[in-house]
N, C-alpha and C. Protein backbone atom coordinates (compact mmCIF):
# COMPACT_ATOMS: atom_id res chain seq x y z
N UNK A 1 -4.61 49.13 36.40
CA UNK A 1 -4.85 48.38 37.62
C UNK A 1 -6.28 48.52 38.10
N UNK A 2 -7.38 49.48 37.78
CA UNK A 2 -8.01 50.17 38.33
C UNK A 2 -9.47 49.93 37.26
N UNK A 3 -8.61 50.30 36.32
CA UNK A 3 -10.28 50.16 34.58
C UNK A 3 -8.74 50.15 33.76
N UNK A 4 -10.12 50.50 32.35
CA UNK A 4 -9.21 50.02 31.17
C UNK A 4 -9.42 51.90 30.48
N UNK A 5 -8.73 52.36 30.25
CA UNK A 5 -9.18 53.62 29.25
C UNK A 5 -9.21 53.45 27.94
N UNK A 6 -10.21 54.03 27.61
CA UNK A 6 -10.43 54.12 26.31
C UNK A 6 -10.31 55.47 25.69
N UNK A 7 -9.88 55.92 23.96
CA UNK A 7 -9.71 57.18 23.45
C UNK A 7 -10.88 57.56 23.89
N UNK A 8 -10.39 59.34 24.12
CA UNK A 8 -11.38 59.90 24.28
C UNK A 8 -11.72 59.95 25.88
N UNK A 9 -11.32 58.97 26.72
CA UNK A 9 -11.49 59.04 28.14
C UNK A 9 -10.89 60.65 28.98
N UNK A 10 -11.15 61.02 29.85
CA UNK A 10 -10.72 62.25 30.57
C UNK A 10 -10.85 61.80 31.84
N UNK A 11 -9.34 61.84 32.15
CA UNK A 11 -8.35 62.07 33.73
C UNK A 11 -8.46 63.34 34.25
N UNK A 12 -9.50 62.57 35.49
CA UNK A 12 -9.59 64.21 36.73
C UNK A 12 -8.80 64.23 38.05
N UNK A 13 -8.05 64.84 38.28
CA UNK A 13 -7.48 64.44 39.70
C UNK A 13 -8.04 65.80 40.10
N UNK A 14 -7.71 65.58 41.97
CA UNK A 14 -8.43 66.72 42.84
C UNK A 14 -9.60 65.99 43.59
N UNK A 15 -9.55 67.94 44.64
CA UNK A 15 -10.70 67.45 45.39
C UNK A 15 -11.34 68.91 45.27
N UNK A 16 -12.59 68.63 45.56
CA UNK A 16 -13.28 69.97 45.81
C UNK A 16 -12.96 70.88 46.21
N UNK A 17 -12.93 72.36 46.54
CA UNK A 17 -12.13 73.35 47.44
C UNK A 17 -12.80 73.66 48.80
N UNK A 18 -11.88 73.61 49.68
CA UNK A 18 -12.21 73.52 51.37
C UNK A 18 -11.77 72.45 51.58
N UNK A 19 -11.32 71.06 51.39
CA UNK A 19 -11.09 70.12 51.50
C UNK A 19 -9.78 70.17 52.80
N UNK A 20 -8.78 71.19 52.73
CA UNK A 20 -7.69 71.37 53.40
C UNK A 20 -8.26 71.43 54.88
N UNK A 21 -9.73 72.21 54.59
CA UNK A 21 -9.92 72.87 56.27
C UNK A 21 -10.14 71.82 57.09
N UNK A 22 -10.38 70.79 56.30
CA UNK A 22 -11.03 69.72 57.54
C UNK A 22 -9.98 69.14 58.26
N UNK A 23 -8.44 69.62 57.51
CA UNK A 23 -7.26 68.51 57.64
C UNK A 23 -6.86 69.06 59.59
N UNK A 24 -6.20 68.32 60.16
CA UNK A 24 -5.33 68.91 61.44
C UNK A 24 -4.06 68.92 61.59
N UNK A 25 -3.32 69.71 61.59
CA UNK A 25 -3.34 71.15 61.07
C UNK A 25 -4.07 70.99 59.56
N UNK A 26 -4.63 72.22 59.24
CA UNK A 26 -5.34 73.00 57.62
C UNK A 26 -3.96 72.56 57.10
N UNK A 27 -4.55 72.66 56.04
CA UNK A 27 -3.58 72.67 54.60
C UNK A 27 -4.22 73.28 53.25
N UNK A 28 -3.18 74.14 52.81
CA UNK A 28 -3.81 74.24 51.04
C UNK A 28 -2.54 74.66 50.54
N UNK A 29 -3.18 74.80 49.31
CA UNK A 29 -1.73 74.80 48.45
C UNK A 29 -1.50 76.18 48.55
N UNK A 30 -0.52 76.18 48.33
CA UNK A 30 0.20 77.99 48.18
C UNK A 30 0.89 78.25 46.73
N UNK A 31 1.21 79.61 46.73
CA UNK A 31 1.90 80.12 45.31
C UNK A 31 3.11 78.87 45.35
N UNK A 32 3.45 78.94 44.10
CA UNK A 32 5.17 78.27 43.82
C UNK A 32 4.83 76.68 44.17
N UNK A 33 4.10 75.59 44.77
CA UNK A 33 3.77 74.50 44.99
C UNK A 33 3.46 73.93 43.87
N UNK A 34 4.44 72.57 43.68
CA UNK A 34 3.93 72.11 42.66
C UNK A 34 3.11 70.56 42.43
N UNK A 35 2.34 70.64 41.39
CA UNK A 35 1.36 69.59 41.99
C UNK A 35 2.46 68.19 40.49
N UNK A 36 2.13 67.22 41.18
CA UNK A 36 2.67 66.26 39.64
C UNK A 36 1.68 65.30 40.06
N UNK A 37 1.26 64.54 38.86
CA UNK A 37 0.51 63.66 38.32
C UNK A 37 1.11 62.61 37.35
N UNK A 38 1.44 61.57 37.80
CA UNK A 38 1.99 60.61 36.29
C UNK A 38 1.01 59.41 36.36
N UNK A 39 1.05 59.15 35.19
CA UNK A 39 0.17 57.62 34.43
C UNK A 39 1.37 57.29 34.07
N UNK A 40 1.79 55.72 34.48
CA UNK A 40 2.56 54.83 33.91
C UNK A 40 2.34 54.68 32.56
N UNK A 41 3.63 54.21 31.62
CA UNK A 41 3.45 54.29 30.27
C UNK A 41 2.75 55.53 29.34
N UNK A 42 2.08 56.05 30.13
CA UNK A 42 1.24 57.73 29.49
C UNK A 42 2.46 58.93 29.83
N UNK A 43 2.66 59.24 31.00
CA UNK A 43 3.55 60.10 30.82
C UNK A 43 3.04 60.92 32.60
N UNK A 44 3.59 62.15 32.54
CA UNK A 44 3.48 63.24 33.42
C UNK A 44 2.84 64.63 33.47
N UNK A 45 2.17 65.03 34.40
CA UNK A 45 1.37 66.43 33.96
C UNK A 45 2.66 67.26 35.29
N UNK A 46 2.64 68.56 35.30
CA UNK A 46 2.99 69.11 36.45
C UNK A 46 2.45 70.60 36.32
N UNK A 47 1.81 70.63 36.46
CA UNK A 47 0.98 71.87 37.18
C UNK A 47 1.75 73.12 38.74
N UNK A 48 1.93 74.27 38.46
CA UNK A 48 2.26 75.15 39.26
C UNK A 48 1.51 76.19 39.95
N UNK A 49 1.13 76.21 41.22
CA UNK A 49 -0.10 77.34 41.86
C UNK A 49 0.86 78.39 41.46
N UNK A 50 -0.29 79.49 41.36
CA UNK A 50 -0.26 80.81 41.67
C UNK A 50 -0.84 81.50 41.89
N UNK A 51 -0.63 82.39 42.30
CA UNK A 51 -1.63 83.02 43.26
C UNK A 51 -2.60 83.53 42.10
N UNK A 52 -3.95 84.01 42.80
CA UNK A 52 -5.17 84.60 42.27
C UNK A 52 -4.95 85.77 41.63
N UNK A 53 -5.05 86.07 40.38
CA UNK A 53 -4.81 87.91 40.48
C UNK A 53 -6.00 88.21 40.94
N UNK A 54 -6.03 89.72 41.61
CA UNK A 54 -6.80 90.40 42.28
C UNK A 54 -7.10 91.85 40.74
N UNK A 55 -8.43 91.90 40.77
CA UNK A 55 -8.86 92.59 39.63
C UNK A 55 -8.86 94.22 40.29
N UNK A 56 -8.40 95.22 39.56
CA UNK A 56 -8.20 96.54 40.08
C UNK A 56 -9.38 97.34 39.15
């Protein structure tokens, strides 16, 4: 609907980080949230946050 892809093309979704703070109320993603992404006829991504590990 949008362009035409061609092989070899690369799908970015997102936004920069901080993006939530500007929202009213904030928002960001948290652990266990899941993000989905589908392209018609291509298929589905689904991606799961988790938290940061913290390095000891």
């Amino acid at each position: 609907r949008h362009c035409t892809l061609e092989p070899g093309d690369l799908i970015f979704t997102g936004t920069p980080s901080g993006v939530g703070s500007t929202r009213n109320p904030r928002r960001y993603l948290r652990a266990d949230e899941e993000i989905v992404s589908t392209i018609e006829r291509i298929g589905t991504l689904r991606n799961r946050c988790v938290s940061e590990a913290v390095e000891r």
